[in-house]
Protein backbone atom coordinates (compact mmCIF):
# COMPACT_ATOMS: atom_id res chain seq x y z
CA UNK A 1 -91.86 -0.55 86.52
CA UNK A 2 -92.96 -1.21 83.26
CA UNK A 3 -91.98 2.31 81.72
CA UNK A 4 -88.61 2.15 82.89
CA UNK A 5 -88.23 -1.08 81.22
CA UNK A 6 -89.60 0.24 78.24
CA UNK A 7 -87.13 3.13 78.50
CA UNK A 8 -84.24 0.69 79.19
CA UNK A 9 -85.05 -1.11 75.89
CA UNK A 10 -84.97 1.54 73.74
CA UNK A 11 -82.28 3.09 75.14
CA UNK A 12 -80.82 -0.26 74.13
CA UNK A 13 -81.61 0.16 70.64
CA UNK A 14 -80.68 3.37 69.91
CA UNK A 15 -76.85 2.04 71.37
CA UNK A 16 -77.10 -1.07 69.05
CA UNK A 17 -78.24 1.69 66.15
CA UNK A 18 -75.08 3.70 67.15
CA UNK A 19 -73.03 1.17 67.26
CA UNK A 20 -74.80 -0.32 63.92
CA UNK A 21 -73.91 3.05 61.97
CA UNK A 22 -70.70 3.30 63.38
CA UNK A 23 -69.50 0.01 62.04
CA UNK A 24 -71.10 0.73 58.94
CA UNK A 25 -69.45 4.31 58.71
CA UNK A 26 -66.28 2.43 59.64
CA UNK A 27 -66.83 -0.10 57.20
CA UNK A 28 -67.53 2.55 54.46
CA UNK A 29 -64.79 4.06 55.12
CA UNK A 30 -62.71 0.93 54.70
CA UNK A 31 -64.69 0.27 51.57
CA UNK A 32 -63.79 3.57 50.48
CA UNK A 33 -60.40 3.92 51.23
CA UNK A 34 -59.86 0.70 50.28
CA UNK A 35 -61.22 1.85 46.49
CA UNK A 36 -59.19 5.27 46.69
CA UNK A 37 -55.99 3.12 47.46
CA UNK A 38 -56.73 0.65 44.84
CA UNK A 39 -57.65 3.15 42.35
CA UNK A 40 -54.49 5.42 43.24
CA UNK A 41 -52.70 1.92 42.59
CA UNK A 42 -54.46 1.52 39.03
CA UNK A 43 -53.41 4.73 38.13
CA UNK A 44 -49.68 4.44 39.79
CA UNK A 45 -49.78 1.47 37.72
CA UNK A 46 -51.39 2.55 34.77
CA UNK A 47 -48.82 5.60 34.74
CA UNK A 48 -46.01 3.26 34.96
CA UNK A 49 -46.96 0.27 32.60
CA UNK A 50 -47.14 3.67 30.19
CA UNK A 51 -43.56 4.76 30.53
CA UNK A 52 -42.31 0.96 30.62
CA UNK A 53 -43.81 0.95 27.01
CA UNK A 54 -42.69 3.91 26.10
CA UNK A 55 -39.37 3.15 27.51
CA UNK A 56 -39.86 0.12 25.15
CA UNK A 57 -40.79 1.46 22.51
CA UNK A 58 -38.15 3.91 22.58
CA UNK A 59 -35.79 0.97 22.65
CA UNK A 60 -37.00 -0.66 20.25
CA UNK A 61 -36.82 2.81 17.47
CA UNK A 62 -33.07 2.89 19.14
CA UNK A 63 -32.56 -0.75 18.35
CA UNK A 64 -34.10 -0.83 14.79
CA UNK A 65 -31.67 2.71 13.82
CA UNK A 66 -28.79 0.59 15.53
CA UNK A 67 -29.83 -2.08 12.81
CA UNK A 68 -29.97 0.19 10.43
CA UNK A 69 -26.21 1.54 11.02
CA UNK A 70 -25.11 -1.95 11.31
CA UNK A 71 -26.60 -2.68 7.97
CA UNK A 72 -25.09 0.54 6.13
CA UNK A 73 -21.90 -0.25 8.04
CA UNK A 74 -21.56 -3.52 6.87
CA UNK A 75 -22.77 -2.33 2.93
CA UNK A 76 -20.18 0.67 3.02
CA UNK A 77 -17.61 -2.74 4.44
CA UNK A 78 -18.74 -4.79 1.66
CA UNK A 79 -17.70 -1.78 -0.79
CA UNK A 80 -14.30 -0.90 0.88
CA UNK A 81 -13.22 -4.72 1.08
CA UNK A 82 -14.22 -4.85 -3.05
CA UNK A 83 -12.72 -1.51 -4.06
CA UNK A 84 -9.71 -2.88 -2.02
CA UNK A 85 -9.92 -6.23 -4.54
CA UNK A 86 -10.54 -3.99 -7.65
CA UNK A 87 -7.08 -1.85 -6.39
CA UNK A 88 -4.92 -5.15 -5.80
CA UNK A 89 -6.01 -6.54 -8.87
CA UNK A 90 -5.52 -3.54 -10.89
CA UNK A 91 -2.19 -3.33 -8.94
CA UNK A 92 -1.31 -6.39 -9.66
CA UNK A 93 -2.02 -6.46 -13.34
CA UNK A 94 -0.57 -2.54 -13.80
CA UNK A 95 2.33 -2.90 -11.93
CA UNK A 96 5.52 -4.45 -13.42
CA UNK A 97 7.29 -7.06 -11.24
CA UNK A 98 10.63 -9.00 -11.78
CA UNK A 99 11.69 -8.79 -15.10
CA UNK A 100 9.01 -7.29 -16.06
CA UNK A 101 9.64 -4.12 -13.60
CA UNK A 102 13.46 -4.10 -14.97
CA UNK A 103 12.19 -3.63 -18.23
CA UNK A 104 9.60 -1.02 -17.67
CA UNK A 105 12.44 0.86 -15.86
CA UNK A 106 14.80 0.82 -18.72
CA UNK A 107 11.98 1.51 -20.95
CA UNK A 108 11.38 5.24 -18.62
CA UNK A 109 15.27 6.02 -18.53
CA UNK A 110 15.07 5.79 -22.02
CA UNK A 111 12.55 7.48 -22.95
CA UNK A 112 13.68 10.03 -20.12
CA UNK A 113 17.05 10.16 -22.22
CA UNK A 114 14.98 11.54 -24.96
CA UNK A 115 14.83 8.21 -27.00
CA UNK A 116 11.42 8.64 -29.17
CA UNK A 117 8.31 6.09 -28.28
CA UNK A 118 7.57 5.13 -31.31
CA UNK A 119 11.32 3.74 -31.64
CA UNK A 120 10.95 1.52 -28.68
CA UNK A 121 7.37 0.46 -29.89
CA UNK A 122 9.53 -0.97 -33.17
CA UNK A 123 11.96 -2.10 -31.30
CA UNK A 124 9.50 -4.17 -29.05
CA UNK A 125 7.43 -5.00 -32.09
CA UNK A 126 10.16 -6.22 -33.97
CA UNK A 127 11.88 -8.08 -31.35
CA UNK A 128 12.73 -11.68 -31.86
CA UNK A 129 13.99 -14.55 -29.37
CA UNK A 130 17.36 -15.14 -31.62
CA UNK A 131 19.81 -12.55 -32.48
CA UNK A 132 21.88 -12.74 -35.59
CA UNK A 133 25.39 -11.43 -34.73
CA UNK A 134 28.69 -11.09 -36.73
CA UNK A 135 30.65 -14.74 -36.45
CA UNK A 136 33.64 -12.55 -35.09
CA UNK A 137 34.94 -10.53 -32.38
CA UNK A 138 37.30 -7.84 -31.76
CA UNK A 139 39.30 -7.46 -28.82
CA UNK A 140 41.31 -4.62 -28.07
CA UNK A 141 43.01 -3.30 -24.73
CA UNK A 142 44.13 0.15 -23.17
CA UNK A 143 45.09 1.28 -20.54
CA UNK A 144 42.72 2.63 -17.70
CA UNK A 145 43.32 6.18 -16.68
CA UNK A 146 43.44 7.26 -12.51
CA UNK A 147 43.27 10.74 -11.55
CA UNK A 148 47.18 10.50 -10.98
CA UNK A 149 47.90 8.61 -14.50
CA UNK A 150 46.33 9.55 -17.70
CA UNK A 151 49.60 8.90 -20.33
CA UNK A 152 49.30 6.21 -22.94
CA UNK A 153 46.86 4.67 -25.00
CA UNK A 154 43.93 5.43 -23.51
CA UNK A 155 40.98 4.43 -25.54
CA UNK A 156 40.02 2.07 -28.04
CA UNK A 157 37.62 2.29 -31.28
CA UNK A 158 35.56 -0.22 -33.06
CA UNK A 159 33.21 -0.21 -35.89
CA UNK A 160 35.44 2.92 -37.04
CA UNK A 161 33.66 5.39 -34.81
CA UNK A 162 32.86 4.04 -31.43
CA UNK A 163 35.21 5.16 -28.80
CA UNK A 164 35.63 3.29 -25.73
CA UNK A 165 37.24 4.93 -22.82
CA UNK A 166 36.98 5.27 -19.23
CA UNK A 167 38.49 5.95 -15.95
CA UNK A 168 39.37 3.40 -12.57
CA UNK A 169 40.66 4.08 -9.19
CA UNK A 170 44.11 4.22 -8.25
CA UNK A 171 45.74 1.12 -6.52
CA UNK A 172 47.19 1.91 -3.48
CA UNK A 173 50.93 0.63 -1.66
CA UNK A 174 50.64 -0.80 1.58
CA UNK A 175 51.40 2.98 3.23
CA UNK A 176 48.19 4.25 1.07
CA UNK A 177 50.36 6.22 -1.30
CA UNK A 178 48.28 5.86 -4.68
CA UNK A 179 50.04 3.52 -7.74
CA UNK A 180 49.88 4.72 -11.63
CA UNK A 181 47.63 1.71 -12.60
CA UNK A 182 43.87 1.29 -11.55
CA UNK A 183 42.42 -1.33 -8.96
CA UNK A 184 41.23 -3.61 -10.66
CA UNK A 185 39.05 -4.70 -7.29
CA UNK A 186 37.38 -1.21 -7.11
CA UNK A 187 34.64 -0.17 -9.20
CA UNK A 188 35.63 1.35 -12.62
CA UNK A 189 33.62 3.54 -15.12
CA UNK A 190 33.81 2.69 -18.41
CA UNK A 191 32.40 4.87 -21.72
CA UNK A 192 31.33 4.46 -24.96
CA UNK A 193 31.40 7.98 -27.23
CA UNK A 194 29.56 7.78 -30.56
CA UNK A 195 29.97 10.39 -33.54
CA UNK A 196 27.71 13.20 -32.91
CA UNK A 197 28.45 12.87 -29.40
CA UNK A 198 26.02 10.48 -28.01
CA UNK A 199 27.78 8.15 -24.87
CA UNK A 200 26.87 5.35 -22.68
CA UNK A 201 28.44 4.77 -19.61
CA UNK A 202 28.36 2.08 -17.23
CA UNK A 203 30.15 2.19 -13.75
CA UNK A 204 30.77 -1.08 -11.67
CA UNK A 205 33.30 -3.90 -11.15
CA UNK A 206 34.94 -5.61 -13.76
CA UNK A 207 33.74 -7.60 -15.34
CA UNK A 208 31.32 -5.07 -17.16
CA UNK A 209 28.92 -5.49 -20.16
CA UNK A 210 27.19 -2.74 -22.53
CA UNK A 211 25.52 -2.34 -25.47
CA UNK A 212 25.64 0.62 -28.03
CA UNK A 213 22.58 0.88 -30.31
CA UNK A 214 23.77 2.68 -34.31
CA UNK A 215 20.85 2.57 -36.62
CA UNK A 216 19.87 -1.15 -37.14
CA UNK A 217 23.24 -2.24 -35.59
CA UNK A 218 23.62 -3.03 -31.66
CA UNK A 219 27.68 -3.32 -30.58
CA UNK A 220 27.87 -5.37 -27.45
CA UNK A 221 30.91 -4.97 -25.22
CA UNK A 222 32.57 -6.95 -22.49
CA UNK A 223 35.05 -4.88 -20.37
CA UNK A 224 37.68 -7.22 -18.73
CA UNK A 225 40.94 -6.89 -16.73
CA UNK A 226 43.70 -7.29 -19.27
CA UNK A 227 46.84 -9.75 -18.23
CA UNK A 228 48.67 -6.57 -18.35
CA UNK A 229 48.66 -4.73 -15.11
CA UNK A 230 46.95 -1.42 -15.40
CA UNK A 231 45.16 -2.69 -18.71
CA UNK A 232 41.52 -3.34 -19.38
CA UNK A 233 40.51 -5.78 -22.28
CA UNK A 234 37.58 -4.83 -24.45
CA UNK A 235 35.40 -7.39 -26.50
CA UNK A 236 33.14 -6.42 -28.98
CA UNK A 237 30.91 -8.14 -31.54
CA UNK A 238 28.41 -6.64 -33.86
CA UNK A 239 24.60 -7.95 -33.85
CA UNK A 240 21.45 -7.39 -35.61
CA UNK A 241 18.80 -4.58 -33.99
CA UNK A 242 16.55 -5.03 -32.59
């Protein structure tokens, strides 16, 4: 009786011993998956907190050359928006406007006509707001040539060698046959012919003015219609140059 209870109780302890390892194999295991899941995690972790910085820190090299283009952009800006100043100023203070601009263009044609620099230097050197002109003036008249009438006087001369001529379009009847005399509403072209051969000529509608420059003598003109039908009436007076 006594051996069987003795067998009975250590039968019972080796099941609580079996059961006692098994938990704690169980709960080893737990303990160690439990580490290899939480040091998998560190490392899952660990790998990305590294490519978040480097992400990051990527960004932030991309952000800081971004800063740097910005900054060169707005220096090469700067430098465009002050050459652009320098250009209108220079533009402004090269370029002739107004009066100005007329000037500078008669001063080219001139000089394009073969007029020498250093005479227009004088002339501008030497130029004066009054003008001392002659007291008196001529006036002379001829009549205007068309391409159908060229008979008659005409041309005029003043100062014994200037030669004023010149040429207008022909009036036309109410059936558009052309008339001897000139229109006097259509443009004309009237010419000045100096000895040697030198002439001016000026083309609009009457009235037209001129000038002819001789030596240290300017003759100004005024080209008018005369009272006389298919006349013109020519003024001229005689003034200091320049």
């Amino acid at each position: 009786m006594s051996l069987g209870l003795r067998d009975a109780r250590r039968a019972d302890r080796r099941r609580r011993r079996a059961r006692m390892f098994t938990f704690l194999a169980i709960l080893g295991g737990l303990v160690l998956l439990g580490a290899l899941a939480y040091e998998s995690g560190s490392r899952l972790a660990q790998i990305e907190t590294d490519g978040l910085r480097s992400e990051i820190e990527q960004q932030r090299r991309m952000i800081a050359a971004l800063q740097q283009q910005l900054a060169q952009t707005e220096a090469l800006r700067q430098q465009a928006e002050s050459r652009v100043r320098e250009w209108e100023a220079r533009y402004a203070r090269d370029v002739p406007t107004g009066t100005a601009r007329e000037l500078f263009m008669q001063v080219q044609e001139r000089l394009g006509e073969g007029l020498a620099a250093d005479r227009l230097a004088l002339v501008l050197r030497n130029a004066t707001d009054g003008t001392k002109c002659d007291p008196g003036q001529e006036t002379r008249r001829f009549l205007l040539p068309t391409p159908i009438s060229r008979g008659g006087q005409t041309s005029v001369s003043f100062a014994g060698a200037i030669v004023v001529t010149g040429e207008g379009q022909s009036a036309r009847a109410p059936d558009g046959a052309p008339h001897a005399w000139y229109d006097p509403a259509a443009p004309v072209t009237i010419v000045a012919i100096q000895p040697g051969g030198g002439r001016t000529e000026t083309t609009g509608q009457l009235p037209l003015t001129f000038s002819v420059v001789r030596g240290a003598n300017e003759h100004r003109f005024l080209v008018t219609e005369a009272d006389l039908r298919g006349f013109v009436s020519v003024t001229a007076e005689r003034c200091d140059y320049p």
